[in-house]
Protein backbone atom coordinates (compact mmCIF):
# COMPACT_ATOMS: atom_id res chain seq x y z
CA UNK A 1 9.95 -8.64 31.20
CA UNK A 2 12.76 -8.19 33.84
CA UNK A 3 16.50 -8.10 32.27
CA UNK A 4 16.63 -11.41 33.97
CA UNK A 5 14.02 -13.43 32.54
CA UNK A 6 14.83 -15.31 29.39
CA UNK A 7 13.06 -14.94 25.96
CA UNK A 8 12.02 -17.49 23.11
CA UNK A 9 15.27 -16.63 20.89
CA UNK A 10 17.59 -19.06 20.09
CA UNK A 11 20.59 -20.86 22.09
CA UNK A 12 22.83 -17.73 23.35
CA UNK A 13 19.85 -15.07 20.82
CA UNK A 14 19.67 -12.83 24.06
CA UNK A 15 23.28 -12.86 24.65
CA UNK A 16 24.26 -9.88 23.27
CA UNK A 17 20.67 -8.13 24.62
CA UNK A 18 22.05 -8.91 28.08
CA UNK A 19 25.29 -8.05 27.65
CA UNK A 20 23.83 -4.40 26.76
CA UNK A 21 21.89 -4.68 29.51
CA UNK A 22 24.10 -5.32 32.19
CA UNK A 23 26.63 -3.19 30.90
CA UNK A 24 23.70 -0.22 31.47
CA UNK A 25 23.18 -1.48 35.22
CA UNK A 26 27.06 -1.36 36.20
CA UNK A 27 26.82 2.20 34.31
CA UNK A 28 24.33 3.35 36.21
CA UNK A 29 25.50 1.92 39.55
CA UNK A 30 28.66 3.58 38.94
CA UNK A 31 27.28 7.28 38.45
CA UNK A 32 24.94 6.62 41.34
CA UNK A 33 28.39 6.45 43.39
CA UNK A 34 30.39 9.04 41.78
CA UNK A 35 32.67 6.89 40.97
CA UNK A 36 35.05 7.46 37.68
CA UNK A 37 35.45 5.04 34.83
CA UNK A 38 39.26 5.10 35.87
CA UNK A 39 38.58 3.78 39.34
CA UNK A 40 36.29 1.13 38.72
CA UNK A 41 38.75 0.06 36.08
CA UNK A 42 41.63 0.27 39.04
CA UNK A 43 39.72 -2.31 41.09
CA UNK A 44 39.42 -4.89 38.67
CA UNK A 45 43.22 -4.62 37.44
CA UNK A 46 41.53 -2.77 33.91
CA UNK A 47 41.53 0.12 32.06
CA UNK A 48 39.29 2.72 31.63
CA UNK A 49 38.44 1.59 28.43
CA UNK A 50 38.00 -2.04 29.68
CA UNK A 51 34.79 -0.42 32.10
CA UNK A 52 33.75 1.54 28.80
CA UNK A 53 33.82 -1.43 26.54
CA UNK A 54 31.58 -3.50 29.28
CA UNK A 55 29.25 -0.68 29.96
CA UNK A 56 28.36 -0.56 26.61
CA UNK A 57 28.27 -4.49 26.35
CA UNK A 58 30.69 -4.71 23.63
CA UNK A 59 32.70 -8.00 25.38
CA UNK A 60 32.19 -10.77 27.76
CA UNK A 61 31.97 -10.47 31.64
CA UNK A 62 34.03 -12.16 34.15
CA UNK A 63 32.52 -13.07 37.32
CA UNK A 64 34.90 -12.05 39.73
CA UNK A 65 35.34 -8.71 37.79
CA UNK A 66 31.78 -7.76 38.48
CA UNK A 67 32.03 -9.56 41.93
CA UNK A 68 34.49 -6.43 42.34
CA UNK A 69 32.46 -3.87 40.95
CA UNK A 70 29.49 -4.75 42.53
CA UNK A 71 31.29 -4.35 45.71
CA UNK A 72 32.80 -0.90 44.89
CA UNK A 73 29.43 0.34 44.26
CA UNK A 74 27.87 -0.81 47.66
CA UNK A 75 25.91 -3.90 46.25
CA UNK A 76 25.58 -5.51 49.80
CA UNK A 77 22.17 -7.29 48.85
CA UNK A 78 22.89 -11.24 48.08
CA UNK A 79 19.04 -11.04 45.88
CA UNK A 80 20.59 -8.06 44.03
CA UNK A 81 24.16 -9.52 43.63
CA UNK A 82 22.78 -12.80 42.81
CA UNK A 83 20.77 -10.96 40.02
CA UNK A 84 23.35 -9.47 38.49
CA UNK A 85 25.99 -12.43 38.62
CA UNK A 86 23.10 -14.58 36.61
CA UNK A 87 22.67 -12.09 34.12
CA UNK A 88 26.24 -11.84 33.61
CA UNK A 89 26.66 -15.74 33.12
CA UNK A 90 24.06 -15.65 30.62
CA UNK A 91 25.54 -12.95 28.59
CA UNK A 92 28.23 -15.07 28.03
CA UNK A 93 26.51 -17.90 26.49
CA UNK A 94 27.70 -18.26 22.89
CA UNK A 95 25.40 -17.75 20.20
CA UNK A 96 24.56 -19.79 16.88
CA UNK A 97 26.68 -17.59 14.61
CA UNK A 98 30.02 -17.90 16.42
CA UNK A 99 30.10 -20.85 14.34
CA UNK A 100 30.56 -18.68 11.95
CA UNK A 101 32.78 -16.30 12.95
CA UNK A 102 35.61 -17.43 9.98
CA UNK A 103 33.29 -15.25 7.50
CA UNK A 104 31.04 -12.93 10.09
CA UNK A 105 33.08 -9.88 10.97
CA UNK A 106 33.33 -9.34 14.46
CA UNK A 107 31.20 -6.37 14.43
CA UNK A 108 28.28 -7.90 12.17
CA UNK A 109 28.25 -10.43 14.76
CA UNK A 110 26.86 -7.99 17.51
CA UNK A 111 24.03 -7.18 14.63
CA UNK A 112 22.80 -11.05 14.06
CA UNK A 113 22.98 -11.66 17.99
CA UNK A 114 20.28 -8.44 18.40
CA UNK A 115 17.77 -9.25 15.40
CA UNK A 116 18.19 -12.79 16.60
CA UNK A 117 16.61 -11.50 20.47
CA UNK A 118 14.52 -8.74 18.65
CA UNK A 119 10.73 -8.74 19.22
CA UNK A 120 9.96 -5.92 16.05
CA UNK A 121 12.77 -5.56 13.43
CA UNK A 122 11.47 -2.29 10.65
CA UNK A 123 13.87 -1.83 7.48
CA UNK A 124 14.62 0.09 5.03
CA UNK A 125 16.77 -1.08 1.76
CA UNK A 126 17.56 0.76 -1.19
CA UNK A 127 20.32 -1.39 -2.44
CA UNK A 128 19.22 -4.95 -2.65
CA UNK A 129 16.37 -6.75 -1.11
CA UNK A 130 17.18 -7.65 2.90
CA UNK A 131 18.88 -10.29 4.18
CA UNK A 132 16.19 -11.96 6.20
CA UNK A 133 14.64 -12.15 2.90
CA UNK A 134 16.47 -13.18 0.52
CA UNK A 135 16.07 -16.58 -1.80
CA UNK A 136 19.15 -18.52 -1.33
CA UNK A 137 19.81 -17.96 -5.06
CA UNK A 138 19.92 -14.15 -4.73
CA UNK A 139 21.50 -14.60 -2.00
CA UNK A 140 24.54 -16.25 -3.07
CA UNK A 141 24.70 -13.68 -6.51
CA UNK A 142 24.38 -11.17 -3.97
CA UNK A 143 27.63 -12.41 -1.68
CA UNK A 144 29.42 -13.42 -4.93
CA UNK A 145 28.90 -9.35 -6.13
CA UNK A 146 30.35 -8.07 -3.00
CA UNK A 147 33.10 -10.79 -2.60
CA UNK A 148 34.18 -10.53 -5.87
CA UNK A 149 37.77 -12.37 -4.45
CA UNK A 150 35.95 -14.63 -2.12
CA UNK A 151 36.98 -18.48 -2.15
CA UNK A 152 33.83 -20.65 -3.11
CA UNK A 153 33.15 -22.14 0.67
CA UNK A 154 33.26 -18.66 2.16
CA UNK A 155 30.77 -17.57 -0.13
CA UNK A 156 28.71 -20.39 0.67
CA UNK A 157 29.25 -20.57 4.19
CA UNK A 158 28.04 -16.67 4.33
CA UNK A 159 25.18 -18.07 2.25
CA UNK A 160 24.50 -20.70 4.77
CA UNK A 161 24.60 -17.45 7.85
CA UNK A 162 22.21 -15.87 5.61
CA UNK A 163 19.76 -18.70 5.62
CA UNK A 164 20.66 -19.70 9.07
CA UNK A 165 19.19 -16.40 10.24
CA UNK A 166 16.09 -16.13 8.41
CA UNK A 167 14.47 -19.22 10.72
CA UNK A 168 14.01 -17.00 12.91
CA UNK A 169 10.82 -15.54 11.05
CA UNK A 170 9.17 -19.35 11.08
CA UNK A 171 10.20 -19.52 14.92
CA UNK A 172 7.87 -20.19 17.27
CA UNK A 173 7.68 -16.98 18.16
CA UNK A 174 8.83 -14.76 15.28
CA UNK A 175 9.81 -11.21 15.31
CA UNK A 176 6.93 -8.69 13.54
CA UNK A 177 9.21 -7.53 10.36
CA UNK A 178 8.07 -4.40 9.07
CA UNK A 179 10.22 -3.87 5.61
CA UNK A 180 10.37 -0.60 3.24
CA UNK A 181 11.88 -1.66 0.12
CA UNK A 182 13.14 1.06 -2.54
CA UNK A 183 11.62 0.08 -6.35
CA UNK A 184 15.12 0.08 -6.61
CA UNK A 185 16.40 -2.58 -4.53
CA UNK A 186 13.69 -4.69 -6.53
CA UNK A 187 14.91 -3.71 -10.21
CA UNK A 188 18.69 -4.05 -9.57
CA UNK A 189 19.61 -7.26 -10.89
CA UNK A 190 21.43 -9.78 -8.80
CA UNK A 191 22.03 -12.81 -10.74
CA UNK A 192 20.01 -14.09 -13.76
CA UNK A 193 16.61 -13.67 -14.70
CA UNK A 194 15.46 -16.99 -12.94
CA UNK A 195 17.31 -15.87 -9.98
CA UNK A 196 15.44 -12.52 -10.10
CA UNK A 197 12.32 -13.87 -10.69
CA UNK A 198 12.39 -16.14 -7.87
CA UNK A 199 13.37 -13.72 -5.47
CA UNK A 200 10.23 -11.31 -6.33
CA UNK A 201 8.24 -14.60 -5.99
CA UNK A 202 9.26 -15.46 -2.92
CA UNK A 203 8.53 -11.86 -1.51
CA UNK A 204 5.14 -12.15 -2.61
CA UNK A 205 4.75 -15.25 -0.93
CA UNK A 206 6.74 -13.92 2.80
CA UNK A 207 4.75 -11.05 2.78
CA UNK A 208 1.41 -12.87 3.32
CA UNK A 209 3.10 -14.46 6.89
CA UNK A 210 0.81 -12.75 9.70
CA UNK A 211 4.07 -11.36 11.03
CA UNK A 212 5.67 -9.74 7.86
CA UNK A 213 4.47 -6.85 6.78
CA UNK A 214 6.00 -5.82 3.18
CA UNK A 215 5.83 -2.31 1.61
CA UNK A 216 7.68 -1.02 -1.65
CA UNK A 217 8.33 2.53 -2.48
CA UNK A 218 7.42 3.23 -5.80
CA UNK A 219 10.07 5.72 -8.26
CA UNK A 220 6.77 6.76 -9.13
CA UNK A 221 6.50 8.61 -5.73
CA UNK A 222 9.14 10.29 -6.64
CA UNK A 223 12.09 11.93 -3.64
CA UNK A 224 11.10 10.43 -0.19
CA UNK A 225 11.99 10.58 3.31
CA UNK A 226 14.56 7.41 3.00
CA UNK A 227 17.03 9.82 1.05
CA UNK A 228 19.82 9.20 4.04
CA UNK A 229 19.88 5.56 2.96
CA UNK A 230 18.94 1.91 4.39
CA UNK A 231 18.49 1.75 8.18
CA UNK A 232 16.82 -1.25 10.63
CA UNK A 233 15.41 -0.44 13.89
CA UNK A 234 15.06 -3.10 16.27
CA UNK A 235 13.11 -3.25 19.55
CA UNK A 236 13.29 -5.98 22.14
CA UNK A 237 11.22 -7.28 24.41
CA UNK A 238 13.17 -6.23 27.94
CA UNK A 239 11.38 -2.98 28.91
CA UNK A 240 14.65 -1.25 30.02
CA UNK A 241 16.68 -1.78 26.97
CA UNK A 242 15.75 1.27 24.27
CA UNK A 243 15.38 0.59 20.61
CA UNK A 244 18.29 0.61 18.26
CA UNK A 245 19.09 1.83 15.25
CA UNK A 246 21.34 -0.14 13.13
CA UNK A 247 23.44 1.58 9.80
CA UNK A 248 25.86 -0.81 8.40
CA UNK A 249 29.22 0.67 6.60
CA UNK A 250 31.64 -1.34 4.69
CA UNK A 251 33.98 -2.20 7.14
CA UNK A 252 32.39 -1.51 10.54
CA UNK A 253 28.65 -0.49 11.86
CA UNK A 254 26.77 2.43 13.63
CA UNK A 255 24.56 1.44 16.94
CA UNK A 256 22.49 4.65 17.82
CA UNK A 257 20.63 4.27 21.40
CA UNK A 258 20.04 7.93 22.08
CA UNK A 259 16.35 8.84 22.65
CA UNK A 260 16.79 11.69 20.35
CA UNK A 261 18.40 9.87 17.04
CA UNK A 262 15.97 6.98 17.31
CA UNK A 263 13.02 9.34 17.28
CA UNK A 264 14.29 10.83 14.37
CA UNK A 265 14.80 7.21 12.65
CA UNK A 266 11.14 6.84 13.83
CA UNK A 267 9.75 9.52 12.43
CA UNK A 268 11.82 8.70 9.05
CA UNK A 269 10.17 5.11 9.25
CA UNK A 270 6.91 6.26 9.77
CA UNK A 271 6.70 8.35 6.78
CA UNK A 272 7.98 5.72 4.63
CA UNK A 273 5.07 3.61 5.52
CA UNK A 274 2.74 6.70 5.27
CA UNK A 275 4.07 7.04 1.57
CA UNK A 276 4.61 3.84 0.57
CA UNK A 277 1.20 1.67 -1.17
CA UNK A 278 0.09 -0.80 1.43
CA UNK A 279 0.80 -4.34 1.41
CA UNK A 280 -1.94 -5.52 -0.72
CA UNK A 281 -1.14 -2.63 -3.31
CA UNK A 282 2.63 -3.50 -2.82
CA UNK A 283 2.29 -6.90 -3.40
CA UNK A 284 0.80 -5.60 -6.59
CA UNK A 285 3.44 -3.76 -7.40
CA UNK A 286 5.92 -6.95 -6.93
CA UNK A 287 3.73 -8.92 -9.23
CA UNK A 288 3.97 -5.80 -11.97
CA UNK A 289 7.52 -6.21 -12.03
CA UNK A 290 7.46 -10.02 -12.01
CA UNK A 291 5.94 -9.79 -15.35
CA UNK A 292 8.59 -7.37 -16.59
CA UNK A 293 11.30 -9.38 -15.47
């Protein structure tokens, strides 16, 4: 797939995909020229840190802005230009959760618009039991524990994002989710027993969906190669963007893109599957601790 061809994500799901994207080509243009991040940013009346921020596709584009770029860097071709100019228009197309942008933080947001354009999403959670699949129960005792100050309709609404962004595994064409889930994550409790039991219920019943595959790490395993924490890796379907590596932090978020740190994250992923019991052992394992709960 070209970077501009669309994909079956939702309204404005490959937004933030081709802002990344088109950020890279203007990067690329510009070291092809020798040209400094402080000139480019001189010919569009911006700063150097304006050109960083939209090579790394962390804000919107204007058209005339890369109108002028495109023309610093010798981008004569109208087919090229044209290109270019279409990618940026649709990498400003708002997506679904900017509705929700009075309780998504601004750099969560960049996180929901990539899973949401994601073609394989792998996890690993140690805390609590992922997002995309979550019961809306566990889900709200899980917001409610972390927002311990939080009005009642903000907890909902974040709820409501949660729930919001799980559709995208009954889509019409879903992401393949490969989770990792510490025995941990599965014996912490979030909210009462019925809300606990539910949860391990419904991950029994996800994890038979063709495209989710569902492994838990046992404590009976013993120290593992997930002892740096939870991680998600997601890989899209534009050959020329790489994979990403996604670690949350409380009040901001790591994106690692580098060959070298993602094939470490790899490797860590891989051995976690290695080690874990397969899905039809793991779902065993779920229903073991269904009975305990």
């Amino acid at each position: 797939m070209t970077a501009g061809e669309s994909w079956a994500a939702g309204p404005g799901g490959g937004s933030v995909v081709r802002r990344i994207l088109l950020g890279s080509q203007l990067r690329r243009l510009r070291e092809s020229r020798g040209i400094t991040r402080e000139a480019a940013g001189y010919s569009i009346r911006a700063s150097e840190s304006k050109i960083s921020r939209m090579e790394l596709g962390r804000v919107s584009f204007k058209a005339r802005d890369i109108e002028d770029l495109l023309t610093l860097y010798g981008v004569a071709d109208d087919v090229e230009r044209e290109s270019l100019l279409g990618l940026a228009k649709e990498a400003n197309v708002a997506g679904w959760w900017h509705s929700y942008g009075d309780v998504l933080p601004g750099w969560f947001q960049t996180y929901v618009g990539l899973e949401a354009a994601a073609s394989h999403i792998r996890l690993y959670e140690v805390q609590f039991v992922h997002g995309l699949l979550q019961t809306e129960a566990y889900a709200h005792a899980v917001v409610t524990r972390g927002q311990p100050g939080a009005r009642q309709a903000d907890v909902d609404r974040r709820v409501a994002l949660r729930l919001e962004r799980q559709k995208l595994l009954v889509s019409e064409r879903p992401p393949e989710v490969h989770a990792v889930l510490d025995e941990a994550a599965l014996r912490r409790p979030y909210g009462d027993r019925a809300v606990m039991q539910g949860q391990l219920k419904h991950l029994i019943e996800i994890s038979e969906q063709p495209n989710v595959t569902l492994q838990v790490m046992p404590f009976s395993f013993g120290g593992h190669a997930g002892e740096s924490g939870s991680f998600c890796m997601l890989r899209f379907p534009e050959s020329d963007l790489s994979d990403i590596v996604y670690l949350e932090q409380l009040t901001s978020a790591l994106y690692l893109d580098k060959r070298e740190e993602v094939a470490q994250y790899d490797r860590v992923m891989k051995r976690l599957q290695e080690d874990s019991p397969d899905p039809a052992e793991s779902r065993d394992v779920l229903r073991g601790l269904l009975q305990l709960t």
